[in-house]
C-alpha atoms as a PDB file:
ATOM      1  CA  UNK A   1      51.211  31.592  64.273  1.00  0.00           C
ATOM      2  CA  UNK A   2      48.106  29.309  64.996  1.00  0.00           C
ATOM      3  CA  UNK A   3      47.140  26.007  67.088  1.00  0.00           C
ATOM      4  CA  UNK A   4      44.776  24.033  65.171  1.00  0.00           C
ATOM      5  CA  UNK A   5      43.018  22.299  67.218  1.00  0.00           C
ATOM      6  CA  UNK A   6      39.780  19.393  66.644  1.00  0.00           C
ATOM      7  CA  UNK A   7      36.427  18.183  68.638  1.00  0.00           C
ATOM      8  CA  UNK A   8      37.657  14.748  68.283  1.00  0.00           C
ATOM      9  CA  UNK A   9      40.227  12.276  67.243  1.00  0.00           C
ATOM     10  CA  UNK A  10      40.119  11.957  63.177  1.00  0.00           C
ATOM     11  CA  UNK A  11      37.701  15.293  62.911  1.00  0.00           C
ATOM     12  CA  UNK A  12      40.235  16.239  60.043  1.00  0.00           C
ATOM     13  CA  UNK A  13      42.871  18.579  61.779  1.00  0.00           C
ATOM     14  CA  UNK A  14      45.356  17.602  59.619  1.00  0.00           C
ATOM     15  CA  UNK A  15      43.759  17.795  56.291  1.00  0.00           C
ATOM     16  CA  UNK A  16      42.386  21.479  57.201  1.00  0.00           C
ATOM     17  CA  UNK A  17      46.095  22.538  58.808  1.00  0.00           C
ATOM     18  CA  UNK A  18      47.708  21.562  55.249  1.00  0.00           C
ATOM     19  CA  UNK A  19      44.418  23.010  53.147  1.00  0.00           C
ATOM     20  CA  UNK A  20      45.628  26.112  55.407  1.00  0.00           C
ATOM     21  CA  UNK A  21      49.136  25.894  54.447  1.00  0.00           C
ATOM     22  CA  UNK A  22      48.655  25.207  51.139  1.00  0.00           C
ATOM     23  CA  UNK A  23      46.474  28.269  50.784  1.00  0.00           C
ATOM     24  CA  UNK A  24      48.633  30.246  52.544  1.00  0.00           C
ATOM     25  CA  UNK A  25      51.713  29.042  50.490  1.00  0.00           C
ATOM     26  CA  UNK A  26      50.032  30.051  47.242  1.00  0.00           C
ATOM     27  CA  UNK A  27      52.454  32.328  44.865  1.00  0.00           C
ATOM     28  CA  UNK A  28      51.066  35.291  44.686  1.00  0.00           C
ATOM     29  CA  UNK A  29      50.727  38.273  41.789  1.00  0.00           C
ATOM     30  CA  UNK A  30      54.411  39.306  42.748  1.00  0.00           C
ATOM     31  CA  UNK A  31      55.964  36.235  42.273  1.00  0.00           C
ATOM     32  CA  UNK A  32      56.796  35.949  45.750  1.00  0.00           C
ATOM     33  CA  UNK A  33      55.801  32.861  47.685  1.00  0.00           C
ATOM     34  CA  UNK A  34      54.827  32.968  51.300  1.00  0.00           C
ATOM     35  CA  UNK A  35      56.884  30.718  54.007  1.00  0.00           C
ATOM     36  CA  UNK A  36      54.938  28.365  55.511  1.00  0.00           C
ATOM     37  CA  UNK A  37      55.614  25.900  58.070  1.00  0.00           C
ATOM     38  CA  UNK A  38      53.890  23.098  60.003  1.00  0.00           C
ATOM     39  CA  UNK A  39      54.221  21.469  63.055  1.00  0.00           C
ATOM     40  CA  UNK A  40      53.220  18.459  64.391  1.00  0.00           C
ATOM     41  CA  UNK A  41      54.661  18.263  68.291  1.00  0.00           C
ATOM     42  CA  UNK A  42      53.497  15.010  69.456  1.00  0.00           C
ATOM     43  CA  UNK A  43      52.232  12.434  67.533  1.00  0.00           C
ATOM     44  CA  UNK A  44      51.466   8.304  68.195  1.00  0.00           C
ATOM     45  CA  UNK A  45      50.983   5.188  65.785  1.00  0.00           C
ATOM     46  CA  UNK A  46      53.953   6.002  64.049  1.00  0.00           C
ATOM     47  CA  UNK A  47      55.571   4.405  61.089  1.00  0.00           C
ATOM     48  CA  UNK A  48      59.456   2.518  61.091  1.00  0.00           C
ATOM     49  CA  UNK A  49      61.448   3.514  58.236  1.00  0.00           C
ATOM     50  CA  UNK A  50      65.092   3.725  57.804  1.00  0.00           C
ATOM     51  CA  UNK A  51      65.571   7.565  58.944  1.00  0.00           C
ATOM     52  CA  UNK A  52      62.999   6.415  61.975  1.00  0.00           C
ATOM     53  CA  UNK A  53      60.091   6.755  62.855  1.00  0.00           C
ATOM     54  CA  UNK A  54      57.518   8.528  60.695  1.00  0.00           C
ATOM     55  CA  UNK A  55      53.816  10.017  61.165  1.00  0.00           C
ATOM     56  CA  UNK A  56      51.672  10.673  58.443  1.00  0.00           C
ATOM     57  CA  UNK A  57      49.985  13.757  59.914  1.00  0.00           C
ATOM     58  CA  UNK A  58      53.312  15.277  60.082  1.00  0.00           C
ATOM     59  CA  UNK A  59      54.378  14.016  56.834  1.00  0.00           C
ATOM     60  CA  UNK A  60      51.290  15.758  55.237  1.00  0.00           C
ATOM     61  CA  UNK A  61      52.185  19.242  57.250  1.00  0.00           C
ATOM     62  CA  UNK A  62      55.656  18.869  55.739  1.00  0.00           C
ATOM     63  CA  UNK A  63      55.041  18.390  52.610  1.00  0.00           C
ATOM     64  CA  UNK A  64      52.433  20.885  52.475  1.00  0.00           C
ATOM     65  CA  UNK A  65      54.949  23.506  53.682  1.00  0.00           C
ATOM     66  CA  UNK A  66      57.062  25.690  51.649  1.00  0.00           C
ATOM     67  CA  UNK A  67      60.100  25.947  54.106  1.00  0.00           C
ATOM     68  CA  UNK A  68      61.092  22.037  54.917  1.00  0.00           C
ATOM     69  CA  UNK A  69      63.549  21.844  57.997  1.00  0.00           C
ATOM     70  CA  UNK A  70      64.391  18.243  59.497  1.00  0.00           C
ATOM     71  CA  UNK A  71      61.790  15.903  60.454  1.00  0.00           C
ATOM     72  CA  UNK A  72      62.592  16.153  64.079  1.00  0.00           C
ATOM     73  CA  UNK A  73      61.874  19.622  63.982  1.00  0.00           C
ATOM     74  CA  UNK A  74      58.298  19.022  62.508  1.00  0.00           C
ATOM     75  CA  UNK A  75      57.417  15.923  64.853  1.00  0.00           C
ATOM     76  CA  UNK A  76      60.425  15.813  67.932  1.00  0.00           C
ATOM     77  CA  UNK A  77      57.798  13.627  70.020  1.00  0.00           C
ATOM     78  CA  UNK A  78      57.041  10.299  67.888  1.00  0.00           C
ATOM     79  CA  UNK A  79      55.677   7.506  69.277  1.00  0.00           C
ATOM     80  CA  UNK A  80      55.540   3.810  67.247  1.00  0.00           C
ATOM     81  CA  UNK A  81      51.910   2.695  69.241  1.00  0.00           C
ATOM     82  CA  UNK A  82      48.879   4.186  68.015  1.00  0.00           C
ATOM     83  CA  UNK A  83      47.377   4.673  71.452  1.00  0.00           C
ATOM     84  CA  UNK A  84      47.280   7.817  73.708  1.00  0.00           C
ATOM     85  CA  UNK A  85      50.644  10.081  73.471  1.00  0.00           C
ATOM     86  CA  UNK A  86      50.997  10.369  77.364  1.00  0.00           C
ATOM     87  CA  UNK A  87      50.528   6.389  77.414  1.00  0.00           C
ATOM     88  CA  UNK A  88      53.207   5.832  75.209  1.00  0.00           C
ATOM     89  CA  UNK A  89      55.876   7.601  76.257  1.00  0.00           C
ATOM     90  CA  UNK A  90      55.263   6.878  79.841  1.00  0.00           C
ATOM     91  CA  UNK A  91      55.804   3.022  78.765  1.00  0.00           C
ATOM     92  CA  UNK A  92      59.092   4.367  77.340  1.00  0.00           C
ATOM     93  CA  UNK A  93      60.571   6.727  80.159  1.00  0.00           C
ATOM     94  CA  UNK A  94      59.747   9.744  78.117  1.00  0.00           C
ATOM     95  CA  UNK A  95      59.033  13.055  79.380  1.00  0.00           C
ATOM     96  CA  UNK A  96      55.997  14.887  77.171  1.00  0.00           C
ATOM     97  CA  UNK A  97      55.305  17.351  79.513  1.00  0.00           C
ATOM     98  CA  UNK A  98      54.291  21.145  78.098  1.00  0.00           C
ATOM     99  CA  UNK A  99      58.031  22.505  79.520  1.00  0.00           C
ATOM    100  CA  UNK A 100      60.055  19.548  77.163  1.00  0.00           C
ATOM    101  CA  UNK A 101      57.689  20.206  73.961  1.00  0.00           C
ATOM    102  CA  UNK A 102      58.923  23.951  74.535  1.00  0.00           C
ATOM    103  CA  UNK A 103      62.333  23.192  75.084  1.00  0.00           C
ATOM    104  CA  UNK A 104      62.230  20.532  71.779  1.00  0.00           C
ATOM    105  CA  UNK A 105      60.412  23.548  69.636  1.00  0.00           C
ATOM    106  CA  UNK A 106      62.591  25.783  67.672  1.00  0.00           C
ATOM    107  CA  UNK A 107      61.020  29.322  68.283  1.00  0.00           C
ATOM    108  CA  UNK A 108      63.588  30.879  65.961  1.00  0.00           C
ATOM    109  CA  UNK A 109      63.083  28.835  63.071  1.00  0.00           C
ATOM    110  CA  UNK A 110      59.294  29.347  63.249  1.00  0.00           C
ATOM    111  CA  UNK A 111      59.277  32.642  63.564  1.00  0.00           C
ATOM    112  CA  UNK A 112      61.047  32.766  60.100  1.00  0.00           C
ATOM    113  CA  UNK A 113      57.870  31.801  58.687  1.00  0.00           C
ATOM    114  CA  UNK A 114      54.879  33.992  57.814  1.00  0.00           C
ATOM    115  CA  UNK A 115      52.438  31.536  58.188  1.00  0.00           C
ATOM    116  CA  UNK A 116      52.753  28.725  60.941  1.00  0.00           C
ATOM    117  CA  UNK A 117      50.346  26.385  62.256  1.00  0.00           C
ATOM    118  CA  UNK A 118      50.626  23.828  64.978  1.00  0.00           C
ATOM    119  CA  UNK A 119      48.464  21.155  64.714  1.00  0.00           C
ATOM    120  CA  UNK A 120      47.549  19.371  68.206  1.00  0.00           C
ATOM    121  CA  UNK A 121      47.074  15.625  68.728  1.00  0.00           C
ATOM    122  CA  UNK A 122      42.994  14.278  69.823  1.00  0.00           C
ATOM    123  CA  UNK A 123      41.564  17.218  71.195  1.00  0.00           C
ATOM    124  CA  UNK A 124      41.890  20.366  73.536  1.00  0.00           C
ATOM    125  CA  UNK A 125      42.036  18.585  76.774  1.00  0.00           C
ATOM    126  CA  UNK A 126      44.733  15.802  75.066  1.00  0.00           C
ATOM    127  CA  UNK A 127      46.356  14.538  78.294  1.00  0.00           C
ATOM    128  CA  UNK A 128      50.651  14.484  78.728  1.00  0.00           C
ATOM    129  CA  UNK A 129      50.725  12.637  81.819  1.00  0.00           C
ATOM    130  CA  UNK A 130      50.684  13.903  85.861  1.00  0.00           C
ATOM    131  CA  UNK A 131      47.892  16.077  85.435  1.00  0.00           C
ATOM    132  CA  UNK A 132      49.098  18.476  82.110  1.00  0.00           C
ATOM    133  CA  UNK A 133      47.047  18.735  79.271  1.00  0.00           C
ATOM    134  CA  UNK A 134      48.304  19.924  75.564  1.00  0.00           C
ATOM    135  CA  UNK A 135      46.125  22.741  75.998  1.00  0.00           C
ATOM    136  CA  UNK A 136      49.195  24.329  78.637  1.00  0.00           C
ATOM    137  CA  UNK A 137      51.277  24.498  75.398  1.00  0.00           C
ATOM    138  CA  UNK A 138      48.881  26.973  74.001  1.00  0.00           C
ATOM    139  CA  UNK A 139      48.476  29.175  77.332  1.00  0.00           C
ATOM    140  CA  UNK A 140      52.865  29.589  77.376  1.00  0.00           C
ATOM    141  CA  UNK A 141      52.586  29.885  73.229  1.00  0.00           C
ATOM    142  CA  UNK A 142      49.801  32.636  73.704  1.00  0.00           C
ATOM    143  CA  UNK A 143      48.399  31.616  69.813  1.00  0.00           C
ATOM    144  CA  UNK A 144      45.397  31.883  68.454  1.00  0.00           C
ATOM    145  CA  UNK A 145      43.636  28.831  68.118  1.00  0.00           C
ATOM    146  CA  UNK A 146      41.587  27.489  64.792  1.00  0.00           C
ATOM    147  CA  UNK A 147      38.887  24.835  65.862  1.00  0.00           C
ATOM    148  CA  UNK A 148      38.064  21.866  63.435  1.00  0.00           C
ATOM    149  CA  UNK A 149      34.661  20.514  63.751  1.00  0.00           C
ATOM    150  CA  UNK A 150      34.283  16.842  62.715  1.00  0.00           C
ATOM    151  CA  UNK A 151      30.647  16.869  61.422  1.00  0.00           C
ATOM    152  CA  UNK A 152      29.343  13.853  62.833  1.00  0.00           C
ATOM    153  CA  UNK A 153      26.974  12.983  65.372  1.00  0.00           C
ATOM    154  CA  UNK A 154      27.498  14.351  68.724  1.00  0.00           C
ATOM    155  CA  UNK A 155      29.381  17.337  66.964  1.00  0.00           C
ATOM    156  CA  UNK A 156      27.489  20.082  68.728  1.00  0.00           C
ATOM    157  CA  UNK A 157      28.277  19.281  72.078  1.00  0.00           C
ATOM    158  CA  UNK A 158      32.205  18.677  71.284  1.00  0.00           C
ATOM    159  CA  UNK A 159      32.227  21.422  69.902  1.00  0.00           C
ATOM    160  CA  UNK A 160      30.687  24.011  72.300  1.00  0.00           C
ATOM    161  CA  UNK A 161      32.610  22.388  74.943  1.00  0.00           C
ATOM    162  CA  UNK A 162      35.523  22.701  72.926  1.00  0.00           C
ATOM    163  CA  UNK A 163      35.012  26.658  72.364  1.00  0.00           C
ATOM    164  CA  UNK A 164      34.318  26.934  76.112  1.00  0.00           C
ATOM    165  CA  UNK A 165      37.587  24.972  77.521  1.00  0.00           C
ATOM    166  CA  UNK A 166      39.866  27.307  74.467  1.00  0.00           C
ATOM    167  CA  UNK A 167      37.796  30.631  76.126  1.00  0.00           C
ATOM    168  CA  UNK A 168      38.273  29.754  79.608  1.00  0.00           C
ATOM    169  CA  UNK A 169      41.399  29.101  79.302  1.00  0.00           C
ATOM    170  CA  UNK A 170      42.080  33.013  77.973  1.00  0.00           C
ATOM    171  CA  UNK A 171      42.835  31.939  74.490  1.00  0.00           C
ATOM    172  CA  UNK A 172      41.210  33.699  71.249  1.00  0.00           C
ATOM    173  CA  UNK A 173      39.089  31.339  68.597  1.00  0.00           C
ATOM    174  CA  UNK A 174      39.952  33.081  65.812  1.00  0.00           C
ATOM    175  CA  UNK A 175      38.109  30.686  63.255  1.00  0.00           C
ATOM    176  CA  UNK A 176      36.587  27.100  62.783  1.00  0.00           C
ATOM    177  CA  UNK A 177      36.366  24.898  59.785  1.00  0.00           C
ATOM    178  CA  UNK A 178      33.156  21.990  59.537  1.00  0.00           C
ATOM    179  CA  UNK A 179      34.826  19.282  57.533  1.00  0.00           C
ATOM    180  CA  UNK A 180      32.108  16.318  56.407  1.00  0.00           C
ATOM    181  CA  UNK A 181      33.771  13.687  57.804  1.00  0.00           C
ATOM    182  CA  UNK A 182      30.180  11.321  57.795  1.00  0.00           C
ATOM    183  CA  UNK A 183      28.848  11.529  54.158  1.00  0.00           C
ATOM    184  CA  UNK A 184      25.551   9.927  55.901  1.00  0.00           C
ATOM    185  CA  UNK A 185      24.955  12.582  58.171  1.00  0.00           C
ATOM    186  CA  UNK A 186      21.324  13.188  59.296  1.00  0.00           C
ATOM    187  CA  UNK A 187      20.223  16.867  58.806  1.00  0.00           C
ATOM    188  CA  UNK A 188      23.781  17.702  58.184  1.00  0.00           C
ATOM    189  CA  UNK A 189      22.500  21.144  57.114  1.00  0.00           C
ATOM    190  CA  UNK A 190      20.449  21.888  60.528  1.00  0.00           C
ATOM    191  CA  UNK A 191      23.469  20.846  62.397  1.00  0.00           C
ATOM    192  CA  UNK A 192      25.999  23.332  60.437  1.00  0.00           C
ATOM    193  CA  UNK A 193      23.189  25.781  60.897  1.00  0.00           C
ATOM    194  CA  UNK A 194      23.109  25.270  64.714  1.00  0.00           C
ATOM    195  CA  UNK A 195      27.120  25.258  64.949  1.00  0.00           C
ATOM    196  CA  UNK A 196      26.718  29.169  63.277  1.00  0.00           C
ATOM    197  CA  UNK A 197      24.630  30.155  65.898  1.00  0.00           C
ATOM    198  CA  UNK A 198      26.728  28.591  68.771  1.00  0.00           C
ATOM    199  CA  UNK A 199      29.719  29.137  67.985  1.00  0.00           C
ATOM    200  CA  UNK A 200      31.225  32.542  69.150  1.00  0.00           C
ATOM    201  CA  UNK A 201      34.248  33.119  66.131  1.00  0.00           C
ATOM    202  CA  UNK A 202      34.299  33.437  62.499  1.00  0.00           C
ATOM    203  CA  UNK A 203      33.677  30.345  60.389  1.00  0.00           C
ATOM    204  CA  UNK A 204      36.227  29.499  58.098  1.00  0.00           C
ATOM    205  CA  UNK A 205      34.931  27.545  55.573  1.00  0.00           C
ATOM    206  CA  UNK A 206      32.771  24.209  55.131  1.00  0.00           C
ATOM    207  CA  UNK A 207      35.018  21.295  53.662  1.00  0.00           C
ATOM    208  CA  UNK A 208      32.710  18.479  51.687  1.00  0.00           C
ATOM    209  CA  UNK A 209      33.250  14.863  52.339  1.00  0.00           C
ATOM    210  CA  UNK A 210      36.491  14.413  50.557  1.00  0.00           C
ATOM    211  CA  UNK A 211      36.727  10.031  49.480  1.00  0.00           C
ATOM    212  CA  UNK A 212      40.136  10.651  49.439  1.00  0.00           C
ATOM    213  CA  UNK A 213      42.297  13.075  51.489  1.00  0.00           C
ATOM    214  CA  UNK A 214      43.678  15.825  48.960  1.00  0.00           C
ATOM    215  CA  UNK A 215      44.602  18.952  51.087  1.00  0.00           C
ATOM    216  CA  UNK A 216      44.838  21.109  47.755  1.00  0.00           C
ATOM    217  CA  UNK A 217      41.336  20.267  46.926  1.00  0.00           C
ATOM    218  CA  UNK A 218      40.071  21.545  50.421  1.00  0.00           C
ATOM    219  CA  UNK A 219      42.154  24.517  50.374  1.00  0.00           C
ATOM    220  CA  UNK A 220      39.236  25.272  47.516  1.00  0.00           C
ATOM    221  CA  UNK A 221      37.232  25.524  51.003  1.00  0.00           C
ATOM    222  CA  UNK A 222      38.656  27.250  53.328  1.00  0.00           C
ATOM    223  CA  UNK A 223      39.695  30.873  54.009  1.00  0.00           C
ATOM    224  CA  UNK A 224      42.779  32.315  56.101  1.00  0.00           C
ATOM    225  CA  UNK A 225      41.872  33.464  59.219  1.00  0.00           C
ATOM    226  CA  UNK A 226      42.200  37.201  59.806  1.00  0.00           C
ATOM    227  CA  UNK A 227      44.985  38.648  61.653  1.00  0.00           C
ATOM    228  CA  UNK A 228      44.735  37.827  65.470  1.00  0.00           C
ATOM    229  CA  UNK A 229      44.808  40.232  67.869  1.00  0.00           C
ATOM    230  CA  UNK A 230      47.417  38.497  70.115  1.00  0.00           C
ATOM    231  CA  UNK A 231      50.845  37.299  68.381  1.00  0.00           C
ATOM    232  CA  UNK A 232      53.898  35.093  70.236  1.00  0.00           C
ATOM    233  CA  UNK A 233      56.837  37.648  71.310  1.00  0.00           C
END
C-alpha cells in the first residue's frame, strides 16, 4: 500500500496513481491479473449525478482499478465546491478530521488488494480543519509515500520541501515521478537534472507532457516502486 502524494495542486497525482495502477494491473505471463485498488479519501469540486456526487480523480482511480467496490468506498468524503476540502465541509457541519477518514476507510477490503494506492488531495500539508493536516493520515497508515513532481516553475523548492515535511514526519519516500505538466518549460532538462541530485529516493519515471490525460499511455513511463521496507499491519 502507497500514499501518492504531489508538490502542488494539479502536479498530476492522479494521472501517475492510475499510470501506477494500470501498470500494476497488467496480466501477466500466468494469466493471472493483479488486484488493484484506488482510493481517493477526500476530494472537492465534485460533480451531481443521479447516484450523487461524483469526482473525476476518483472516477479515474476506479476505473483504472481491477477490483471495483462502491463509490463511497473509493471517495466517502465528496464535496460539490471546488475550493479547499476543510472549507467545505466545515460550511456543511462535516467532520474531515484524520480519526473519521480512518473510521470511513475499509482496511479489510484494501488489504485484499496487492497493489493499493491512496492518492491525497493538494499537497502534503493539505489542511482538515482545527489544526490537522492530511499528512496525520499517513503517520496512523504508516505507508510509504510516492511524491509527484509537477514540473513547472518553482518545482524545486516544492519539492524539497515536500521530501523534507514526508522525512520529518518519519515516513519513507520510496519513489517520485516528474510529470511535464508546462510543455514551455525553461531548461526543463537542468531542472529534472537538479531534482536527481536533491532528491533523496529513487526516481520513478519521467512522464512527457501528455495534451490529453491517458493514464495507459503514461504507465509507458513509469516504473513500480520497489517493495517498501515498512507495510500497514
Amino acid at each position: 500500500m502507497y500514499f501518492v502524494t504531489g508538490t502542488d495542486t494539479d502536479c498530476g497525482k492522479t494521472l501517475v496513481s492510475s499510470a501506477l495502477l494500470h501498470r500494476a494491473g497488467a496480466i501477466q505471463a500466468d494469466g493471472h491479473q493483479p488486484r488493484t485498488l484506488g482510493l481517493k479519501p477526500v476530494a472537492s469540486g465534485c460533480q451531481v449525478t443521479e447516484e450523487g456526487l461524483r469526482n473525476s480523480d476518483a472516477l479515474m482511480l476506479m476505473s483504472a482499478s481491477t477490483l471495483q467496490p462502491s463509490y463511497r468506498m473509493i471517495n466517502p468524503f465528496a464535496f460539490e465546491p471546488a475550493i479547499a476540502p476543510h472549507i467545505a465541509a466545515a460550511s456543511q457541519g462535516g467532520d474531515i478530521s484524520p480519526e473519521s477518514l480512518m473510521s470511513a476507510m475499509d482496511l479489510t477490503q484494501m488489504s485484499r488488494a496487492d497493489f493499493c494506492l491512496i492518492e491525497g488531495a493538494g499537497g502534503w500539508r493539505l489542511p482538515l480543519g482545527q489544526g490537522r493536516y492530511m499528512s496525520e493520515l499517513v503517520q496512523y497508515l504508516s505507508v510509504p509515500v510516492i511524491m509527484v513532481v509537477g514540473m513547472k516553475l518553482g518545482c524545486l523548492n516544492h519539492a524539497v520541501l515536500t521530501m523534507e515535511a514526508i522525512k520529518a514526519d518519519g515516513l519513507e519516500l520510496v519513489g517520485w515521478v516528474a510529470n511535464r505538466v508546462d510543455p514551455n518549460m525553461a531548461n526543463y532538462q537542468e531542472n529534472l537534472d537538479s531534482l536527481k541530485a536533491l532528491i533523496e529516493a529513487p526516481m520513478l519515471g519521467e512522464v512527457p507532457y501528455l495534451p490529453e490525460v491517458s493514464p495507459q499511455l503514461a504507465a509507458n513511463f513509469i516504473s513500480l516502486p520497489k517493495k517498501p521496507r515498512k507495510a500497514v499491519e
